[in-house]
Protein backbone atom coordinates (compact mmCIF):
# COMPACT_ATOMS: atom_id res chain seq x y z
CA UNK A 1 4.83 14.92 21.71
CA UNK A 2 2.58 16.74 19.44
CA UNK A 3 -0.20 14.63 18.02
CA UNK A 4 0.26 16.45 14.60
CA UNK A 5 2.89 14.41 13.62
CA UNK A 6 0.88 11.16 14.02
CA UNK A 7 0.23 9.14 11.34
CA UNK A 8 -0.55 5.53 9.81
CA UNK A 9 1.58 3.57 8.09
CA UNK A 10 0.45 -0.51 7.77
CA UNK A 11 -2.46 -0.01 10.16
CA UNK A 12 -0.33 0.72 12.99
CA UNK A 13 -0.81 4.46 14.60
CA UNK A 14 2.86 5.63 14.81
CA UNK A 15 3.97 9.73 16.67
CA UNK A 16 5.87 10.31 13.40
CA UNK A 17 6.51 8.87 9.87
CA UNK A 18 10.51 8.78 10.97
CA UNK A 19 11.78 5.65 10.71
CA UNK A 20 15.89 4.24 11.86
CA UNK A 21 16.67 2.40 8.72
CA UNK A 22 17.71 -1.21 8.79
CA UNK A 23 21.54 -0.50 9.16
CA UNK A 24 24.03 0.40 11.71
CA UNK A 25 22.46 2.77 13.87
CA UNK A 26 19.93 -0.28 14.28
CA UNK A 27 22.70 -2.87 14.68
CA UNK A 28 21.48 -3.83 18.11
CA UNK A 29 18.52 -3.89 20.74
CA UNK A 30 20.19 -1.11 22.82
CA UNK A 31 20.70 1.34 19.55
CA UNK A 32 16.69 0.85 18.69
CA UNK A 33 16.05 1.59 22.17
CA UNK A 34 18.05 4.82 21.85
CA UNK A 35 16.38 5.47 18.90
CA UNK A 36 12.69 5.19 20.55
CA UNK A 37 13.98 7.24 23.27
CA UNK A 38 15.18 9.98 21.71
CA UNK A 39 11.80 10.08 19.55
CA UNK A 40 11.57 7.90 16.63
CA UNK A 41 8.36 6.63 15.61
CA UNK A 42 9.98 3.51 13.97
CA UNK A 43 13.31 1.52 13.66
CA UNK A 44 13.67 -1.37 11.54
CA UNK A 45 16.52 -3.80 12.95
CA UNK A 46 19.87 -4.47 10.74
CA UNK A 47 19.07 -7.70 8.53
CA UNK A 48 19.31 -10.99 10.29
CA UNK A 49 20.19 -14.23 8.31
CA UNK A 50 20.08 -17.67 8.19
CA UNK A 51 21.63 -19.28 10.68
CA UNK A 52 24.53 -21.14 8.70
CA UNK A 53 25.38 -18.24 6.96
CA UNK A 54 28.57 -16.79 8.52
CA UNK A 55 29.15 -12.76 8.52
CA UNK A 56 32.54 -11.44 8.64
CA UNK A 57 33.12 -7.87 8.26
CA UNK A 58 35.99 -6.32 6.32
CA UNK A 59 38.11 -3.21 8.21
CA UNK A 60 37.96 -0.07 6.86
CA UNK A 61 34.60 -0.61 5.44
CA UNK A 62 33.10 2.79 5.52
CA UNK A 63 33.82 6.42 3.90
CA UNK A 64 32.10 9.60 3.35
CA UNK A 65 32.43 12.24 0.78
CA UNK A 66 32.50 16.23 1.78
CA UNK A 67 31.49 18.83 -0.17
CA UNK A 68 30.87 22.34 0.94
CA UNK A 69 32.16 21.24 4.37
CA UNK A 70 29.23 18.64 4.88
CA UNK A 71 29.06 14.73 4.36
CA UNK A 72 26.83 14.61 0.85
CA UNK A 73 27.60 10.83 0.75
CA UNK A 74 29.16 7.40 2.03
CA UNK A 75 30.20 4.37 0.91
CA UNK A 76 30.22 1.24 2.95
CA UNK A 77 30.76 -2.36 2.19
CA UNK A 78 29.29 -3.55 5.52
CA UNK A 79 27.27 -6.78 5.66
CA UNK A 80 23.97 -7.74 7.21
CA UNK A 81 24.64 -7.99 10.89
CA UNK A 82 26.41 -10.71 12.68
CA UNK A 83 24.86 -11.54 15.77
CA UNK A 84 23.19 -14.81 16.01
CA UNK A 85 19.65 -14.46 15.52
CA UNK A 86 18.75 -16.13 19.13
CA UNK A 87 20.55 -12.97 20.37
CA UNK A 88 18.17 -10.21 18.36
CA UNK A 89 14.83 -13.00 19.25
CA UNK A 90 15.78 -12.32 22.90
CA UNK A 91 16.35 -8.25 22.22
CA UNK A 92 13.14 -7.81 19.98
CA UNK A 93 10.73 -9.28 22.88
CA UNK A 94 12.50 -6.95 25.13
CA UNK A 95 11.90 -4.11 23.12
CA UNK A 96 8.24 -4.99 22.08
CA UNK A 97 7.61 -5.37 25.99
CA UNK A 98 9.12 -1.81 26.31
CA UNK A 99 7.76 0.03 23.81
CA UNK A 100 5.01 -0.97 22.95
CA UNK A 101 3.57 1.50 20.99
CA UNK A 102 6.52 2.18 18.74
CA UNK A 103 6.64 0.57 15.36
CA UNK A 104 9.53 -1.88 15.35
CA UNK A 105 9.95 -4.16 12.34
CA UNK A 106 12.57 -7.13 11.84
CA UNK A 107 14.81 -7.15 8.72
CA UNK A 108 15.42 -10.43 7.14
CA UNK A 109 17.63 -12.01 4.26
CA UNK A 110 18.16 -15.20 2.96
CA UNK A 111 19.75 -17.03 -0.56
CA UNK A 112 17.50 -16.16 -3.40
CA UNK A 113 16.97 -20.02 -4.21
CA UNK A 114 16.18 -20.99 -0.85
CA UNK A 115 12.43 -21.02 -0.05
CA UNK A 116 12.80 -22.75 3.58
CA UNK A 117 15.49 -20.13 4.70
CA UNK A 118 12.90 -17.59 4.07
CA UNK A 119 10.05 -19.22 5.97
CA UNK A 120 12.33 -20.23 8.89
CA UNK A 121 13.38 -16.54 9.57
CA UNK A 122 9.88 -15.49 8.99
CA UNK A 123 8.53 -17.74 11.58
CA UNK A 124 11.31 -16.11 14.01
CA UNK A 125 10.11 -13.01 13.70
CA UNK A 126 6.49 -14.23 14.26
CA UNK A 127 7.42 -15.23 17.64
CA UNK A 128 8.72 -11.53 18.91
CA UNK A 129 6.06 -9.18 18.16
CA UNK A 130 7.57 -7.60 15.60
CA UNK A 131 4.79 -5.11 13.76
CA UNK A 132 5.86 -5.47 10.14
CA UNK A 133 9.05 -7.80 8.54
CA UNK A 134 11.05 -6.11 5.77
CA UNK A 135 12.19 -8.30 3.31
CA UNK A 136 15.95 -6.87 2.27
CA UNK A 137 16.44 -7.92 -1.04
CA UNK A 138 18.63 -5.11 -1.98
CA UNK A 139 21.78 -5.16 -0.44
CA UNK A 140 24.30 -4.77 -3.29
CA UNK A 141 27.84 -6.07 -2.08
CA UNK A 142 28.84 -8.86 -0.01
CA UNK A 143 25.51 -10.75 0.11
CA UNK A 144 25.16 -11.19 -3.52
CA UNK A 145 27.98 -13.89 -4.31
CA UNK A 146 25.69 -15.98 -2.05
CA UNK A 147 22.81 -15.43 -3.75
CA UNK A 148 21.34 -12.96 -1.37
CA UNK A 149 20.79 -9.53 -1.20
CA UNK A 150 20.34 -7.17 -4.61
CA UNK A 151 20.81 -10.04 -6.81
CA UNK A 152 17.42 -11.20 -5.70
CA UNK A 153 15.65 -7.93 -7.01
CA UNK A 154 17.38 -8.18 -10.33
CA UNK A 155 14.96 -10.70 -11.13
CA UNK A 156 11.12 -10.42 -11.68
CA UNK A 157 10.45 -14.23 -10.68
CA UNK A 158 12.91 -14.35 -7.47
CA UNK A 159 10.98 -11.59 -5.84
CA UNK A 160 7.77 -13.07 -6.48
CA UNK A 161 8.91 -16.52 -4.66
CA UNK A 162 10.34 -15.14 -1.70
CA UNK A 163 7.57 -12.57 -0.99
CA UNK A 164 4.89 -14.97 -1.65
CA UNK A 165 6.66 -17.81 0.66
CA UNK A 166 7.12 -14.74 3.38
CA UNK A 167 3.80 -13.66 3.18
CA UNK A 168 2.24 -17.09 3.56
CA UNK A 169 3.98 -17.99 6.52
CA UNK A 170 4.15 -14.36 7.96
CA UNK A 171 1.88 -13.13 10.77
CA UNK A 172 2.17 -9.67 9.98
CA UNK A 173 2.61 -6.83 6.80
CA UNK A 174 5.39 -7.58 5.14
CA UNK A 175 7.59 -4.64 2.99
CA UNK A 176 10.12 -5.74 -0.04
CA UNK A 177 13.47 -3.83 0.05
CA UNK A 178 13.90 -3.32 -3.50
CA UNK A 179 17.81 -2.37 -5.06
CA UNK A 180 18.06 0.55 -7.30
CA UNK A 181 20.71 -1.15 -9.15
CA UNK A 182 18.23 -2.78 -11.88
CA UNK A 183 16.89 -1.75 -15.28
CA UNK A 184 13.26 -1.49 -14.49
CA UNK A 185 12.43 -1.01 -11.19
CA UNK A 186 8.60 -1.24 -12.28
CA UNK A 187 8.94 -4.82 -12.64
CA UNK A 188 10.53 -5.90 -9.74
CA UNK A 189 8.24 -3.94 -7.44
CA UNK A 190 4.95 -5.43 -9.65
CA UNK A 191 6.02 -9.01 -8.93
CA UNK A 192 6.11 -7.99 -5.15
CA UNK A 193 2.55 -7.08 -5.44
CA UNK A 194 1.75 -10.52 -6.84
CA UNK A 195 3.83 -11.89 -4.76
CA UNK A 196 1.53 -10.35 -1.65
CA UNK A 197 3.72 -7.57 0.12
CA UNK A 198 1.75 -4.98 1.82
CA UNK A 199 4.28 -2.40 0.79
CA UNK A 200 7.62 -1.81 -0.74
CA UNK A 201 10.70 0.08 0.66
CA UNK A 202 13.24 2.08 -1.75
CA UNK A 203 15.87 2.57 -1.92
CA UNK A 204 18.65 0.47 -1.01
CA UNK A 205 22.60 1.61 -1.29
CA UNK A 206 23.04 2.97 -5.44
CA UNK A 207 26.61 0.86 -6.72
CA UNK A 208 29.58 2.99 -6.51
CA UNK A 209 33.31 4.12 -5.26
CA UNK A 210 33.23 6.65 -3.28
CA UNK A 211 36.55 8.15 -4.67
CA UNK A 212 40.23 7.98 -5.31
CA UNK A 213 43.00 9.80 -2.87
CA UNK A 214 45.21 10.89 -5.92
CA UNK A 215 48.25 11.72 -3.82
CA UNK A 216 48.66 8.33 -2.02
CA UNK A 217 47.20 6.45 -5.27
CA UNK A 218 44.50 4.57 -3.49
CA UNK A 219 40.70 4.00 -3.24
CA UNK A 220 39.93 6.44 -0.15
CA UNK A 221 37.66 3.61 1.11
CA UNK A 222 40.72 1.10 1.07
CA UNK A 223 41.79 -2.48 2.53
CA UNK A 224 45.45 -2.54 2.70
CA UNK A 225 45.14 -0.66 -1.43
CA UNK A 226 41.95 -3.06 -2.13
CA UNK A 227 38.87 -2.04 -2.74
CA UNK A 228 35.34 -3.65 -3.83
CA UNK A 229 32.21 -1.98 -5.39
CA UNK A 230 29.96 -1.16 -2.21
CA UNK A 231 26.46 1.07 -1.69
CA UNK A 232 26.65 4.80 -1.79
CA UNK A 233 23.88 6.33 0.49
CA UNK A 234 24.08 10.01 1.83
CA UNK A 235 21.74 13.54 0.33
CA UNK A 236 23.87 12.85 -3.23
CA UNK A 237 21.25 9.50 -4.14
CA UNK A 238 17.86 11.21 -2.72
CA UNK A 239 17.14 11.97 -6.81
CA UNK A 240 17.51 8.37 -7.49
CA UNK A 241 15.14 7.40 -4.40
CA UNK A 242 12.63 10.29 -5.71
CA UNK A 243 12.70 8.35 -9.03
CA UNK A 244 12.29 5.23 -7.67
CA UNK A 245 9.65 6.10 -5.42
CA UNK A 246 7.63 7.35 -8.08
CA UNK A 247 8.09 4.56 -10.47
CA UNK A 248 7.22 1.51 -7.92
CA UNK A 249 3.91 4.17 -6.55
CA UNK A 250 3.26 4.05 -10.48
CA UNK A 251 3.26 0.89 -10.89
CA UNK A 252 1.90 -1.14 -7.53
CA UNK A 253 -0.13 1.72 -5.79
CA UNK A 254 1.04 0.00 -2.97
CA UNK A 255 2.92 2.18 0.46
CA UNK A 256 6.21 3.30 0.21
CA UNK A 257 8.39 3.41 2.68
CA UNK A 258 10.99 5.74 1.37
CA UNK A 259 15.04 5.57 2.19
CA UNK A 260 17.89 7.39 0.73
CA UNK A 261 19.35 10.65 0.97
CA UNK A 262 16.99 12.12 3.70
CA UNK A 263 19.06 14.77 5.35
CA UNK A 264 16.71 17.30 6.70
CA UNK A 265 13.34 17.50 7.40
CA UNK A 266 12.54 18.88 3.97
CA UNK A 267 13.98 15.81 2.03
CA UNK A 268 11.71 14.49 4.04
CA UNK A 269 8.66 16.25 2.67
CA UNK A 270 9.49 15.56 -0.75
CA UNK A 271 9.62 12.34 -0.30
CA UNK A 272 5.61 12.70 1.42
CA UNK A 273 4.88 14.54 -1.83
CA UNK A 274 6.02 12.55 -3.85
CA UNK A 275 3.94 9.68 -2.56
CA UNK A 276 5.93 8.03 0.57
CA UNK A 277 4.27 7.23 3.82
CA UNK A 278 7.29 6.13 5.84
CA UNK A 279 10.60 7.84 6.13
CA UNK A 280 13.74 5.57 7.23
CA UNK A 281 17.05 7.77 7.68
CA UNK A 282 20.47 5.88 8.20
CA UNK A 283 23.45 7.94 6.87
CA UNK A 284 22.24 11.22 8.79
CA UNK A 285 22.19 9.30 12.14
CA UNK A 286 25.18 7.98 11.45
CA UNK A 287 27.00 11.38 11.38
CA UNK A 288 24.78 13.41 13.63
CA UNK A 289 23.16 11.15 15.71
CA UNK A 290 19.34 9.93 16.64
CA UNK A 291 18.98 13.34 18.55
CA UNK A 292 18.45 14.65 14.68
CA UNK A 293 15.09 13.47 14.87
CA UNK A 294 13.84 16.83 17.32
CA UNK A 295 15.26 19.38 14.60
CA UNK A 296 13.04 17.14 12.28
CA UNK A 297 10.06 17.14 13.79
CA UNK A 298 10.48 20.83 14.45
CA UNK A 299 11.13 21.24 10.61
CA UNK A 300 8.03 19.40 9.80
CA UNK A 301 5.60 21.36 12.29
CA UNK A 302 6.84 24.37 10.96
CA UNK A 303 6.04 23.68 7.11
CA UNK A 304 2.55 22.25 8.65
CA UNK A 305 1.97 26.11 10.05
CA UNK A 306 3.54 27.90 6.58
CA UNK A 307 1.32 26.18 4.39
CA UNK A 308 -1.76 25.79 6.68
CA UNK A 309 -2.13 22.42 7.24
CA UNK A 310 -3.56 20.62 10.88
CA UNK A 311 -1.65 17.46 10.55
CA UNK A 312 1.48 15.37 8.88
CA UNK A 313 -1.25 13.31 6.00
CA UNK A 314 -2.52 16.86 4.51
CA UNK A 315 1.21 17.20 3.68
CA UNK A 316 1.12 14.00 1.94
CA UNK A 317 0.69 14.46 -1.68
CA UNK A 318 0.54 12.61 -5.71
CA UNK A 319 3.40 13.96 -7.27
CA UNK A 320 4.24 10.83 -8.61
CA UNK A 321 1.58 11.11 -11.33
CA UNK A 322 2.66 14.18 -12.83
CA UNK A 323 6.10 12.16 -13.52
CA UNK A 324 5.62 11.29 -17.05
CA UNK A 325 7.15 10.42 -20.53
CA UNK A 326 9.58 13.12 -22.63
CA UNK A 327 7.01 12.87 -25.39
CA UNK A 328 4.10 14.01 -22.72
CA UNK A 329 5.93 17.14 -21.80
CA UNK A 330 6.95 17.62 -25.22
CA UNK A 331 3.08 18.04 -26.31
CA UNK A 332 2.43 20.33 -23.28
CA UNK A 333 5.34 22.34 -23.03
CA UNK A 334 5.11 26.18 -23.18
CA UNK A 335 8.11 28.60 -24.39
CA UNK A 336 9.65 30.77 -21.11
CA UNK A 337 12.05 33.38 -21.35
CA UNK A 338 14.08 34.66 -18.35
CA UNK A 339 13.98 37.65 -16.99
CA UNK A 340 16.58 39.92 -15.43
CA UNK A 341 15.90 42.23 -12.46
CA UNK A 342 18.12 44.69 -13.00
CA UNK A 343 17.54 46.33 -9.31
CA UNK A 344 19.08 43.35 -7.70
CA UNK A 345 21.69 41.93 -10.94
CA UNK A 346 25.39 42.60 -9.68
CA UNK A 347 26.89 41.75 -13.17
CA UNK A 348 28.56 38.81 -12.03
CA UNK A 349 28.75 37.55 -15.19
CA UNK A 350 27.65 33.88 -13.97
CA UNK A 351 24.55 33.74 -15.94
CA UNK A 352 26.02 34.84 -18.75
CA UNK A 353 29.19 32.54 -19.04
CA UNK A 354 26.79 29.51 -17.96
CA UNK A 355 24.12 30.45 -20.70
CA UNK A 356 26.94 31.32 -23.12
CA UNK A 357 29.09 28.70 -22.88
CA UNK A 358 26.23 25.76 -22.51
CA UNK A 359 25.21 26.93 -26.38
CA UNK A 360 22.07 29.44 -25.64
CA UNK A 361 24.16 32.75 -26.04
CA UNK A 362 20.73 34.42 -24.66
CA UNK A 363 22.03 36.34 -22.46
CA UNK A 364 24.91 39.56 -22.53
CA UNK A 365 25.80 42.35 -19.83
CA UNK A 366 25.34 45.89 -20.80
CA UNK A 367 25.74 49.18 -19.16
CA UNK A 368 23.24 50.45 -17.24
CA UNK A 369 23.14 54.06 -15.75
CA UNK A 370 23.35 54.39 -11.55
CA UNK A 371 23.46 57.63 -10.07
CA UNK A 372 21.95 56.08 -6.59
CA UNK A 373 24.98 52.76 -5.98
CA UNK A 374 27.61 54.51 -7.79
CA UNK A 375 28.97 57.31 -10.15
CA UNK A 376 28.21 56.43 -13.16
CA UNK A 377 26.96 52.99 -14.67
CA UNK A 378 26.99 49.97 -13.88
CA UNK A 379 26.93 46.41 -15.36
CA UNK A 380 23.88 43.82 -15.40
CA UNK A 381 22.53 40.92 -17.55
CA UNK A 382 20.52 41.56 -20.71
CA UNK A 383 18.19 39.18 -22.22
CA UNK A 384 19.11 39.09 -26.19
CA UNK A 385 15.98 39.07 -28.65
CA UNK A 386 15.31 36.07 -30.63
CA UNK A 387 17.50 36.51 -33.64
């Protein structure tokens, strides 16, 4: 394993800063350990909750979307796992005594109101080794008619409870799961600060439908013609996470662990530039597999050698400060004007028609002469002077 890729992330030394999300491909003891073995530097288990609170999963409950031949995103109105928690205690000491220099964190929910819930599932997770507890208080369907999940990050004061109860009674870092389904993000990731967490996590699932089979006149994610509003994930939300990232990095300073829409080793990167420290990828596992995580790390190695750096925290950058207010860029904005190479211009006309027809008219084709391609002229794009 190269040592390039090694990194830090809540004082623990981890190989990589690829993390299995808390979600299905971490629905178990044996999927983490599949994970770690095929080269993960981290896997957060699916969300464990109280004890009382039945799960009970809905069939269908997951769908993609294609585009371009390739899954761009998925819907899935899947619940927090539903294996008792004495079942994941027993798997998470097994794992610790396995592996135990992988970074494996436990994943906990509880009702929003419910103070004792929270410290009972925290003291759990004391008791298995676990290196860091994510708080999920983001998941946006299901959990919140109970008063769990993303209705718990909708409000400023909620989060600060339940991450100052966690952190008191926690043992080790603790990272709030924040949903992006809320009006100011900012907020709900500065009352996690006071609240104590050591880091936040974004983004959860963004609200959606996934789409509509128009022939058979039915939700494509459907229950017998039913469907319910469930969390989109998949390379289509990774501009909402960017956003989000930047915002909570702007406003806590705090570590990011960064989720949603990480497809490819460079998602990955601009997540790192952005400001991230931690990537977690669920929807590409779920289509491709853990095995992913090679072509990855390849990826990553090989944008370390184009742009000269010796290891993955050179790559790391501050982009998040140069995200800014319209009126900013509006007082340090400069005037551009394309430019057409006519040596490589096929006169498509796409340019045109787009520029045309989106109310710029700046641009026309014209006749050019080509003695060298063909017999005569040919047609390119012309850049029209200001009138």
């Amino acid at each position: 394993m190269s040592q390039r890729l090694r990194t830090e992330f809540l004082g623990m030394e981890v190989e990589n800063p690829w993390c299995v999300a808390s979600a299905p491909p971490a629905a178990t003891g044996k999927l983490m350990a599949d994970a770690f073995d095929a080269g993960w530097g981290a896997a957060i288990m699916k969300t464990v909750g109280p004890i009382e609170e039945p799960i009970i999963n809905v069939a269908p409950r997951i769908q993609t979307m294609k585009k371009w031949n390739r899954e761009i995103a998925m819907q899935n109105i899947e619940l927090i796992t539903d294996r008792r928690l004495s079942v994941w205690l027993e798997e998470l000491r097994t794992l610790r005594k396995r592996y135990p220099k992988k970074m494996i964190i436990g994943s906990i929910m509880a009702p929003g109101h419910d103070m004792d819930a929270w410290a009972k599932l925290i003291e759990a997770m004391n008791s298995v080794g676990c290196d860091a507890v994510e708080l999920n208080l983001g998941c946006p369907h299901g959990m919140p008619e109970r008063d769990m999940g993303a209705v718990c990050s909708q409000d400023a004061e909620i989060v600060h409870n339940i991450v100052s109860t966690a952190k008191s009674a926690s043992k080790v870092p603790i990272l709030t799961k924040l949903t992006p389904n809320v009006t100011n993000i900012k907020a709900m990731a500065q009352a996690a600060k006071r609240g104590g967490t050591d880091a936040i996590t974004v983004i959860n699932t963004v609200n959606g439908i996934i789409g509509i089979d128009i022939y058979k006149r039915k939700p494509h994610l459907s229950v017998n013609g039913y469907t319910a509003i469930g969390g989109i994930s998949g390379n289509a939300v990774k501009p909402m996470g960017l956003k989000c990232v930047a915002e909570c990095k702007q406003a806590t300073g705090l570590p990011i662990s960064a989720t949603g829409g990480i497809a490819t080793w460079s998602d990955g990167v601009e997540y790192l530039l952005m400001g991230a420290e931690q990537l977690q990828v669920c929807t590409e596992i779920m289509i491709r597999g853990f095995k992913i995580v090679s072509g990855l790390n390849k990826g990553l190695e090989s944008y370390l050698d184009q742009m000269g750096y010796q290891t993955i925290d050179q790559a790391k950058g501050d982009l998040y400060k140069n995200v800014t207010s319209f009126e900013f860029l509006l007082n340090h904005s400069s005037s551009e004007k394309v430019q057409v190479n006519e040596e490589t211009c096929t006169g498509c006309n796409l340019c045109v028609v787009a520029c045309d027809d989106a109310g710029y008219d700046a641009l026309k084709l014209k006749e050019v002469a080509d003695l060298k391609r063909t017999q005569g002229t040919r047609k390119v794009a012309e850049v029209l002077l200001d009138q």
